[in-house]
N, C-alpha and C. Protein backbone atom coordinates (compact mmCIF):
# COMPACT_ATOMS: atom_id res chain seq x y z
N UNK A 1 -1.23 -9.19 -11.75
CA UNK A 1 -0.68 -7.87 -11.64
C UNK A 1 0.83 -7.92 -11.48
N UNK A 2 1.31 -8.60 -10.76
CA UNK A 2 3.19 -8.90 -10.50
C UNK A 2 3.55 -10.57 -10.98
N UNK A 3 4.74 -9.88 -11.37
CA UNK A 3 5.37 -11.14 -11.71
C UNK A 3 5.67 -12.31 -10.44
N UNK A 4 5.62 -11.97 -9.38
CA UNK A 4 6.19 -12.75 -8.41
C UNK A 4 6.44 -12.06 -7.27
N UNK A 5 6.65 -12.85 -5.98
CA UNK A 5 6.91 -12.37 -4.76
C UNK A 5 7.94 -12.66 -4.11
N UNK A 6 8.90 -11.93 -3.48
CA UNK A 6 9.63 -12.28 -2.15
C UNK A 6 9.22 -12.71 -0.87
N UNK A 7 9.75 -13.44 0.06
CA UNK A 7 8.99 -14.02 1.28
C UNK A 7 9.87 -13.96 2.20
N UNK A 8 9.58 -13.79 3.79
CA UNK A 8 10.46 -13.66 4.39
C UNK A 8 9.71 -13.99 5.58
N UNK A 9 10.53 -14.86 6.26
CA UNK A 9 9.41 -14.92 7.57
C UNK A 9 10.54 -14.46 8.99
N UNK A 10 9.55 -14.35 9.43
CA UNK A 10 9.83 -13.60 10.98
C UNK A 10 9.08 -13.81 12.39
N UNK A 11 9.88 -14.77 13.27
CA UNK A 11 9.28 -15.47 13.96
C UNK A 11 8.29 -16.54 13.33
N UNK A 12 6.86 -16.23 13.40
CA UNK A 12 5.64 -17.16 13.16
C UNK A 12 5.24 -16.22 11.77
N UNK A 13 5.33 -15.79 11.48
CA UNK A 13 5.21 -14.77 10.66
C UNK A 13 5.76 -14.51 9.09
N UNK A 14 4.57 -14.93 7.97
CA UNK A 14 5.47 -14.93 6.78
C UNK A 14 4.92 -13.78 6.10
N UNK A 15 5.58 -12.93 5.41
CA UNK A 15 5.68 -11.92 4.79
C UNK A 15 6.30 -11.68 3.35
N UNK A 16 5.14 -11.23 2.80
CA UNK A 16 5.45 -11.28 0.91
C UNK A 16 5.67 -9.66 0.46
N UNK A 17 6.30 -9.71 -0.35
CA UNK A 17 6.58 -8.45 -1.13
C UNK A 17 6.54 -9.12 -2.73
N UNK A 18 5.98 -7.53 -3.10
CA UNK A 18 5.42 -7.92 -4.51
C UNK A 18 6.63 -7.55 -5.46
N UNK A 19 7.19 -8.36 -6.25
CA UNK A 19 8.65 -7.89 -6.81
C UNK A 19 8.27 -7.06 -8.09
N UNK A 20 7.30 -6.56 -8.56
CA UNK A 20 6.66 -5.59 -9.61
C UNK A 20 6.31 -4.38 -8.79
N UNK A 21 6.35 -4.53 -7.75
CA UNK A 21 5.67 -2.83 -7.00
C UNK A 21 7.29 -2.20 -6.13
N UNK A 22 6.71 -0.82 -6.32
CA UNK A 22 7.58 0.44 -5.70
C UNK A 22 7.26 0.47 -4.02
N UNK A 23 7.78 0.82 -3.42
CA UNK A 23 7.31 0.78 -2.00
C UNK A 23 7.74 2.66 -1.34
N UNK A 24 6.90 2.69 -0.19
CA UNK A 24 7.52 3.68 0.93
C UNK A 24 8.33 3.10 1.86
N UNK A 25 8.63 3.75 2.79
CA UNK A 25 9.39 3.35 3.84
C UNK A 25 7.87 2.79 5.02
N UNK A 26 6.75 3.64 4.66
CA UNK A 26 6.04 3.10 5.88
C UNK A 26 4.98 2.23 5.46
N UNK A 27 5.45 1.49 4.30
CA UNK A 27 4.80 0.05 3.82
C UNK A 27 3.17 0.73 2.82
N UNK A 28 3.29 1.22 2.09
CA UNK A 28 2.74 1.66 1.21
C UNK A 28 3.18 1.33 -0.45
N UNK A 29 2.78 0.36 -0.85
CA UNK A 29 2.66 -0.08 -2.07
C UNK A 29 2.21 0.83 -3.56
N UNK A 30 2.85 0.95 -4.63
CA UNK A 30 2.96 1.80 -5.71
C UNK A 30 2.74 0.74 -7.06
N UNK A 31 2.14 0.62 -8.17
CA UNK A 31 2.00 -0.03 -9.24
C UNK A 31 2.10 0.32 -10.25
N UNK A 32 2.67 0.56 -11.27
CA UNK A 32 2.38 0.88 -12.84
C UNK A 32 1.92 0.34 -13.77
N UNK A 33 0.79 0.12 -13.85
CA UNK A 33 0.21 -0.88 -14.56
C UNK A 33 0.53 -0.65 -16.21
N UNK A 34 -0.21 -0.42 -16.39
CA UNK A 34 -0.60 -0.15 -18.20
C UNK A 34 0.64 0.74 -18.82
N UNK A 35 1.52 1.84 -18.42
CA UNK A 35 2.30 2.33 -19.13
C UNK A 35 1.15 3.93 -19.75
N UNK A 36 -0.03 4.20 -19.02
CA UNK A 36 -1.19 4.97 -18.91
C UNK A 36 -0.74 6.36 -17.94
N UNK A 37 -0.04 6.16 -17.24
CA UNK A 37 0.69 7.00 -16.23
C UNK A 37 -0.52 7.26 -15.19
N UNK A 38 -0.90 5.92 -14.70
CA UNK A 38 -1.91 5.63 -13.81
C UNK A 38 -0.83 4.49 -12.76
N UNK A 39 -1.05 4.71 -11.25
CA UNK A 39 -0.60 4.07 -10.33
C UNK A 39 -1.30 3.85 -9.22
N UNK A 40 -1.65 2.38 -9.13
CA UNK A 40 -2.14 1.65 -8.24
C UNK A 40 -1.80 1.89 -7.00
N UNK A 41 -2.22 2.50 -5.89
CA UNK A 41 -1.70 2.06 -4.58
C UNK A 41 -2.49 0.97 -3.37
N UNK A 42 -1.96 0.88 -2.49
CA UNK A 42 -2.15 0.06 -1.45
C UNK A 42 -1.21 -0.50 -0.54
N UNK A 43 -1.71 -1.18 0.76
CA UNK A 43 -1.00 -1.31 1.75
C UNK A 43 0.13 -2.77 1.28
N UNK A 44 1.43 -2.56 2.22
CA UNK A 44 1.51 -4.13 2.00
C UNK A 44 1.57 -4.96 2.50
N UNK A 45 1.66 -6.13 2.48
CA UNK A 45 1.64 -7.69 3.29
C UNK A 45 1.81 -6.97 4.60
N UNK A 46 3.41 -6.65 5.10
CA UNK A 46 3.89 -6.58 6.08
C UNK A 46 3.13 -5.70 7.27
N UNK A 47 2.13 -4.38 6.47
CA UNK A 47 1.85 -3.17 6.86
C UNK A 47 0.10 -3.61 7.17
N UNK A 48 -0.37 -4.62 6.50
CA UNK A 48 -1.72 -4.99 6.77
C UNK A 48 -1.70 -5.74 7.89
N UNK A 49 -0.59 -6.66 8.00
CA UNK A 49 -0.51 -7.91 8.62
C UNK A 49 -0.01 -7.70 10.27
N UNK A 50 0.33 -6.29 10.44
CA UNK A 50 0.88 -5.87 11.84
C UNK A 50 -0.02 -5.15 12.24
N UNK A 51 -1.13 -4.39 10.95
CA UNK A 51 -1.79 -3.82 11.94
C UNK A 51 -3.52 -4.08 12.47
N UNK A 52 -3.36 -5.34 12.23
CA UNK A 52 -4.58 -6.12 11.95
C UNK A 52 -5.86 -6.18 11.07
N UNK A 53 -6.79 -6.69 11.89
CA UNK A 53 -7.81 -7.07 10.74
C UNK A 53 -8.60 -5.76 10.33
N UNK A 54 -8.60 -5.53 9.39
CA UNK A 54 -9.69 -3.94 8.62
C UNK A 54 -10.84 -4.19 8.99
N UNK A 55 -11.51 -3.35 9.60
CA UNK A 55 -12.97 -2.75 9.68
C UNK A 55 -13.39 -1.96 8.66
N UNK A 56 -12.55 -1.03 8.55
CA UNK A 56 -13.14 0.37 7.97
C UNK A 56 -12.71 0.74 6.97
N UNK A 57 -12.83 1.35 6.24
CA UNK A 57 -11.57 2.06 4.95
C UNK A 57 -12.37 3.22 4.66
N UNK A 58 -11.53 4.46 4.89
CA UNK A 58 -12.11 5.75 3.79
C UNK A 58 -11.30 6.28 2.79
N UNK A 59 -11.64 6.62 2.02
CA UNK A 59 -10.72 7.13 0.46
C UNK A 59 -11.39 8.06 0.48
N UNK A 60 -10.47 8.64 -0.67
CA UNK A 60 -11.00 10.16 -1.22
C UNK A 60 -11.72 10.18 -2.44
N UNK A 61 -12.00 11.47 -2.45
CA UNK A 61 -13.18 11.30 -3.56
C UNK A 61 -12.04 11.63 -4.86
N UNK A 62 -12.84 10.65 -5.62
CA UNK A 62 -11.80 10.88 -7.35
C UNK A 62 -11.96 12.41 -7.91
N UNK A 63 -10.82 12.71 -8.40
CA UNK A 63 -10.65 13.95 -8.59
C UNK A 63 -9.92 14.85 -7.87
N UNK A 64 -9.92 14.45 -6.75
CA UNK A 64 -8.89 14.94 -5.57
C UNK A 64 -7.31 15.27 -5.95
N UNK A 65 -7.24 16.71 -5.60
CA UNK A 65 -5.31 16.32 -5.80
C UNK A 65 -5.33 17.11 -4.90
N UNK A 66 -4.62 15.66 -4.47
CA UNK A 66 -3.39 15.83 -3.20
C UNK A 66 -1.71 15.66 -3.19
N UNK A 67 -1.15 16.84 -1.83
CA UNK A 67 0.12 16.96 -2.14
C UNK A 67 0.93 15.65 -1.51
N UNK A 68 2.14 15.27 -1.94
CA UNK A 68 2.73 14.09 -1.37
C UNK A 68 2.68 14.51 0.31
N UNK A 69 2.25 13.55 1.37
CA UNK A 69 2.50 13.60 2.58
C UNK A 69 1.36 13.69 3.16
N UNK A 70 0.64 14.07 2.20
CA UNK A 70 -1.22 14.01 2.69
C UNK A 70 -1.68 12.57 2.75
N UNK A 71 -2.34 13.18 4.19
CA UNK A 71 -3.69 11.70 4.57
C UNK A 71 -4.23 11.31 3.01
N UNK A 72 -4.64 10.56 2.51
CA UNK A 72 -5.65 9.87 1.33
C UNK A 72 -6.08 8.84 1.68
N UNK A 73 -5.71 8.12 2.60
CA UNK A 73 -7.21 7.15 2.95
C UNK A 73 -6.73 7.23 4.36
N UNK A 74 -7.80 6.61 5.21
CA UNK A 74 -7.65 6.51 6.72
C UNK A 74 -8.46 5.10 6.81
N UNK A 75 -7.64 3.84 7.18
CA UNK A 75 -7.86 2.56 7.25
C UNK A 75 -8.08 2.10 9.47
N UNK A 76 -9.58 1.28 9.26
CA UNK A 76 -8.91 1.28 10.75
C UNK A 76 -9.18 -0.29 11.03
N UNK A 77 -8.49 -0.61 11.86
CA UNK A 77 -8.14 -1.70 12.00
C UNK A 77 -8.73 -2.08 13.54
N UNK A 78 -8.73 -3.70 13.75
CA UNK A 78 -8.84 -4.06 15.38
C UNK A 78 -8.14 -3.35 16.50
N UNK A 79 -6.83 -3.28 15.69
CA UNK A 79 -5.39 -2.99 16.41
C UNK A 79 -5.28 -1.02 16.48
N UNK A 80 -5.23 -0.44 15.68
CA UNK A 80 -5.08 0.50 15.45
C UNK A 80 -6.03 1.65 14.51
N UNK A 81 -5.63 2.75 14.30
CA UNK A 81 -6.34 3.12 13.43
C UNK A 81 -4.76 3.85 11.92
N UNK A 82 -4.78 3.93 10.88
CA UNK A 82 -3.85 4.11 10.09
C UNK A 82 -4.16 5.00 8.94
N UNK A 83 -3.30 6.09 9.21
CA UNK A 83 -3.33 7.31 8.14
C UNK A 83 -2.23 6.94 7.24
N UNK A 84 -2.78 6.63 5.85
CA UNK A 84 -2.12 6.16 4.55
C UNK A 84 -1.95 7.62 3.95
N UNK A 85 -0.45 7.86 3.46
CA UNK A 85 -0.12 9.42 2.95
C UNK A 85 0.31 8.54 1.40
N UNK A 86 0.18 9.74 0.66
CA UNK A 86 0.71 9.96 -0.80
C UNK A 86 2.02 10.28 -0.75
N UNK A 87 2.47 9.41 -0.89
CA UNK A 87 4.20 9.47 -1.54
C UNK A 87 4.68 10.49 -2.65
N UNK A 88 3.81 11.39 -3.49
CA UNK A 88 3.62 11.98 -4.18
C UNK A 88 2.98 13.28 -4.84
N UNK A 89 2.88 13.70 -5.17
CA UNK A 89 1.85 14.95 -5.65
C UNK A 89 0.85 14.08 -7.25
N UNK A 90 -0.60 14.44 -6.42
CA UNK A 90 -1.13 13.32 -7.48
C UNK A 90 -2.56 13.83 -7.57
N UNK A 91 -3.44 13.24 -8.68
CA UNK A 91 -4.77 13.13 -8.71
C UNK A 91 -5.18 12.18 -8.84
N UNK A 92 -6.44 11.77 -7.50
CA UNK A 92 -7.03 10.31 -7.37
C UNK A 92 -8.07 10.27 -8.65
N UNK A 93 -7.57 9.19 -9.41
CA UNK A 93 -8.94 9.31 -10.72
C UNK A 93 -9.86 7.27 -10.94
N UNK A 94 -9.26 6.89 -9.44
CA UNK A 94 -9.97 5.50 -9.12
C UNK A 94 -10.36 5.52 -7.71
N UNK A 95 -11.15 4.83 -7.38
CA UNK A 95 -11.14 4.35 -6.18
C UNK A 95 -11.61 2.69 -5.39
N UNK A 96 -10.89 1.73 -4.88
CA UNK A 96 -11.58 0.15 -4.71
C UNK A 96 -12.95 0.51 -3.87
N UNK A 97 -13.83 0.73 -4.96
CA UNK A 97 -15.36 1.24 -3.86
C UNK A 97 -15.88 -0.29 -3.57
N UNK A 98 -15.35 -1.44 -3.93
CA UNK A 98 -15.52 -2.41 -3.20
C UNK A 98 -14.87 -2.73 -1.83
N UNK A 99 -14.16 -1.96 -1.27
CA UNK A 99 -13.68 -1.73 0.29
C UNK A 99 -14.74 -1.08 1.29
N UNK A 100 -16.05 -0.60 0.55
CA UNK A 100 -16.55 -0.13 1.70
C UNK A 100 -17.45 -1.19 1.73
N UNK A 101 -17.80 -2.08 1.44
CA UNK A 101 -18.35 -3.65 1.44
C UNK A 101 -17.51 -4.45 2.34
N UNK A 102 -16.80 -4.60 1.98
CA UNK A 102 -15.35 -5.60 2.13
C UNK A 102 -13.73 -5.36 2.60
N UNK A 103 -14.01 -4.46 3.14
CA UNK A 103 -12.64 -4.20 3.89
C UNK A 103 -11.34 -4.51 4.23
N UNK A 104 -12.05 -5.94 4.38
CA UNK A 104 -11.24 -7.30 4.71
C UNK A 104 -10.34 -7.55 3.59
N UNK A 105 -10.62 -7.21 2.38
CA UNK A 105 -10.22 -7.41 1.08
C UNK A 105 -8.63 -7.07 0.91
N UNK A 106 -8.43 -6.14 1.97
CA UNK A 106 -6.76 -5.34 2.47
C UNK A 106 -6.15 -6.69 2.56
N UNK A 107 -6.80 -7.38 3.95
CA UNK A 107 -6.10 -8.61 4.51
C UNK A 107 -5.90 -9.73 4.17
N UNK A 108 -6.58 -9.92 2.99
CA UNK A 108 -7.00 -11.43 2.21
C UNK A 108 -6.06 -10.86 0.76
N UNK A 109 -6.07 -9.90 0.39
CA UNK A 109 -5.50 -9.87 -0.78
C UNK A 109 -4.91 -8.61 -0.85
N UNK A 110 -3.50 -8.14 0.18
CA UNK A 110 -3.17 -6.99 -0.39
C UNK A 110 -2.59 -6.48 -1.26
N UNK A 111 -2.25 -7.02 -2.21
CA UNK A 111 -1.76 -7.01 -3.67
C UNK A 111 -2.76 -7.12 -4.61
N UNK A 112 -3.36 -7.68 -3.97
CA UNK A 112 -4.70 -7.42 -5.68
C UNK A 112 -5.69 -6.86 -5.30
N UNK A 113 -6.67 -7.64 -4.65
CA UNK A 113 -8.42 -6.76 -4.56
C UNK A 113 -8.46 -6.14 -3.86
N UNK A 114 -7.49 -6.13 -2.56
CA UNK A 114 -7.35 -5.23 -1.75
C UNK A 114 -6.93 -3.82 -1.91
N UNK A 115 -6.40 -3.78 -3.31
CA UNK A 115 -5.67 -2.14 -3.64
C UNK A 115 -6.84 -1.02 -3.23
N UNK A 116 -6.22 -0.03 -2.96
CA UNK A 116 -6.78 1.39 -2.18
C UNK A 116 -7.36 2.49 -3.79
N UNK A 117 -6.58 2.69 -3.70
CA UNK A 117 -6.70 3.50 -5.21
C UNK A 117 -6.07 3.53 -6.36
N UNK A 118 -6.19 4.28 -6.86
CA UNK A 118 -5.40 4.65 -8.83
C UNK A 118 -5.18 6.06 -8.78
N UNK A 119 -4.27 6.74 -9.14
CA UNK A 119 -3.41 7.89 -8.91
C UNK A 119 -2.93 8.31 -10.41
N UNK A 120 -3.09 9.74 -10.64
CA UNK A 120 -2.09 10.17 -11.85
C UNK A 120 -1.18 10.68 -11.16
N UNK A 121 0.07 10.76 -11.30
CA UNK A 121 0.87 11.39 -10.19
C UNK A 121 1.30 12.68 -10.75
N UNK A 122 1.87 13.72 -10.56
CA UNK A 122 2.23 14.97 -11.19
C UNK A 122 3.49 14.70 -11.92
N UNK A 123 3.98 14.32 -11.21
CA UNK A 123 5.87 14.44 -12.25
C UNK A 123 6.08 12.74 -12.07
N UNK A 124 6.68 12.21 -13.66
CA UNK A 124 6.76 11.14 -13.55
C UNK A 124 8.20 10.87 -14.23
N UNK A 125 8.83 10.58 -13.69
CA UNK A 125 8.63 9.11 -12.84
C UNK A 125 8.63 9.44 -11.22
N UNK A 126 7.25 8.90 -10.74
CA UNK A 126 7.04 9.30 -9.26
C UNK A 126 8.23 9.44 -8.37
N UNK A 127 8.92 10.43 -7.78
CA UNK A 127 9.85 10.51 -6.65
C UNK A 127 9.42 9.83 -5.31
N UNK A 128 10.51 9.21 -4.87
CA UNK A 128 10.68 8.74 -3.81
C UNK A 128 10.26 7.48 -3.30
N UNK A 129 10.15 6.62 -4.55
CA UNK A 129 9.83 5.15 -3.77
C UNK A 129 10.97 4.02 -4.09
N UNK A 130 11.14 3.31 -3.18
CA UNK A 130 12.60 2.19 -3.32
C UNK A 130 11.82 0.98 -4.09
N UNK A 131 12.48 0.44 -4.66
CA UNK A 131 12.22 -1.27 -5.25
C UNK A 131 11.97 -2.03 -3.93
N UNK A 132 11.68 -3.39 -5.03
CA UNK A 132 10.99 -4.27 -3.87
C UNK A 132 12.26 -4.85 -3.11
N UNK A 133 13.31 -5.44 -2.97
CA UNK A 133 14.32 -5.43 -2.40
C UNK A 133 14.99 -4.26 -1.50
N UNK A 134 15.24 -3.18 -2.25
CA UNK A 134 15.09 -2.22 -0.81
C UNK A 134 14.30 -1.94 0.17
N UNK A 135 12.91 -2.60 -0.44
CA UNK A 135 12.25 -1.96 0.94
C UNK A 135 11.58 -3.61 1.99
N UNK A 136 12.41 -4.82 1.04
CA UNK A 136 12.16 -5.69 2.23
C UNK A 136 13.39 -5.54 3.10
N UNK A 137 14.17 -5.19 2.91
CA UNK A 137 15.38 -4.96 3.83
C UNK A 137 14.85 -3.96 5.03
N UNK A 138 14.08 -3.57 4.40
CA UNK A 138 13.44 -1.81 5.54
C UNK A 138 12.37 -2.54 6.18
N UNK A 139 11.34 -3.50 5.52
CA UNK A 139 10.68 -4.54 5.88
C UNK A 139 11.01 -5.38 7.04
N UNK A 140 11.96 -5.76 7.07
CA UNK A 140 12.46 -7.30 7.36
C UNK A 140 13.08 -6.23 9.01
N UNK A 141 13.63 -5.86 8.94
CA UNK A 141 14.43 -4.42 10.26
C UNK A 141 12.97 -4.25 10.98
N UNK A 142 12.21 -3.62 10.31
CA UNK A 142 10.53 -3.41 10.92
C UNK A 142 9.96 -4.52 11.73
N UNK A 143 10.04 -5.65 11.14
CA UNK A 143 9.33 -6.72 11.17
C UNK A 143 9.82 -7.68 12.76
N UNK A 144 11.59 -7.56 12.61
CA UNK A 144 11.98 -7.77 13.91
C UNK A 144 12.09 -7.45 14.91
N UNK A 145 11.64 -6.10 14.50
CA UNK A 145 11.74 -4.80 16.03
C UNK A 145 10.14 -4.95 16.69
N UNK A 146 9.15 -5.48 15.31
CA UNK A 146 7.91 -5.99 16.30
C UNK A 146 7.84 -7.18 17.19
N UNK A 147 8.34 -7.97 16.27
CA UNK A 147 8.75 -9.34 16.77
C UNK A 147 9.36 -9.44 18.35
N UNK A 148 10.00 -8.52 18.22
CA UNK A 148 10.72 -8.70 19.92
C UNK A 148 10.27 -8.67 21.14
């Protein structure tokens, strides 16, 4: 799916960013696969990896449109529980229905099998997500303020 990753470690702690994906500020991963005007989402390295191990995952049902800022999945973890919003105004037309098996799939692979859903988004080119370099910088700031 990506050409390659960035790495960054922090403390004990190594952390990848996918240099083919769009990001949020609150570690929410974006994909364009095919050139289909279909986009992959999911959590990332940094955002799985702080908030521990997945139990649970709920998604929405395909067909759904939702406005950017809306809940679309609710992930819960050992550590926490985590409301994943849409960066976007979109319609869900996938969903990884192998997460309600495998959950874990976030933590073992959040760049690939772990992805959450597939999205048409309304206006494209999707507003508001930084490259993978801007948002390990936003990453890396995050990452030390846990660390401390």
């Amino acid at each position: 799916m990506t050409a390659g990753y960035r790495q960054i470690t922090v403390g004990k702690f190594i952390f990848r960013v996918a240099s083919d994906n769009r990001y949020t500020e609150d570690g929410v991963w974006v994909f364009e696969g095919g050139g289909d005007g279909l986009f992959r989402l999911g959590l990332s390295d940094f955002r799985q990896q702080s908030s521990g191990d997945v139990a649970f995952v709920e998604l929405p049902a395909v067909g759904q449109v939702m406005k950017a800022g809306e809940t679309v999945a609710d992930v819960e973890t050992i550590k926490v529980d985590l409301e994943v919003t849409l960066p976007f105004d979109a319609t869900v037309v996938a969903i990884n229905e192998t997460l309600s098996e495998t959950p874990e799939l976030i933590n073992q692979d959040p760049y690939g099998a772990g992805w959450l859903m597939e999205v048409r988004p309304e206006t494209l080119p999707a507003p508001g997500l930084m490259d993978a370099d801007s948002y390990l910088a936003i990453m890396v700031a995050q990452a030390e303020g846990a660390v401390r």
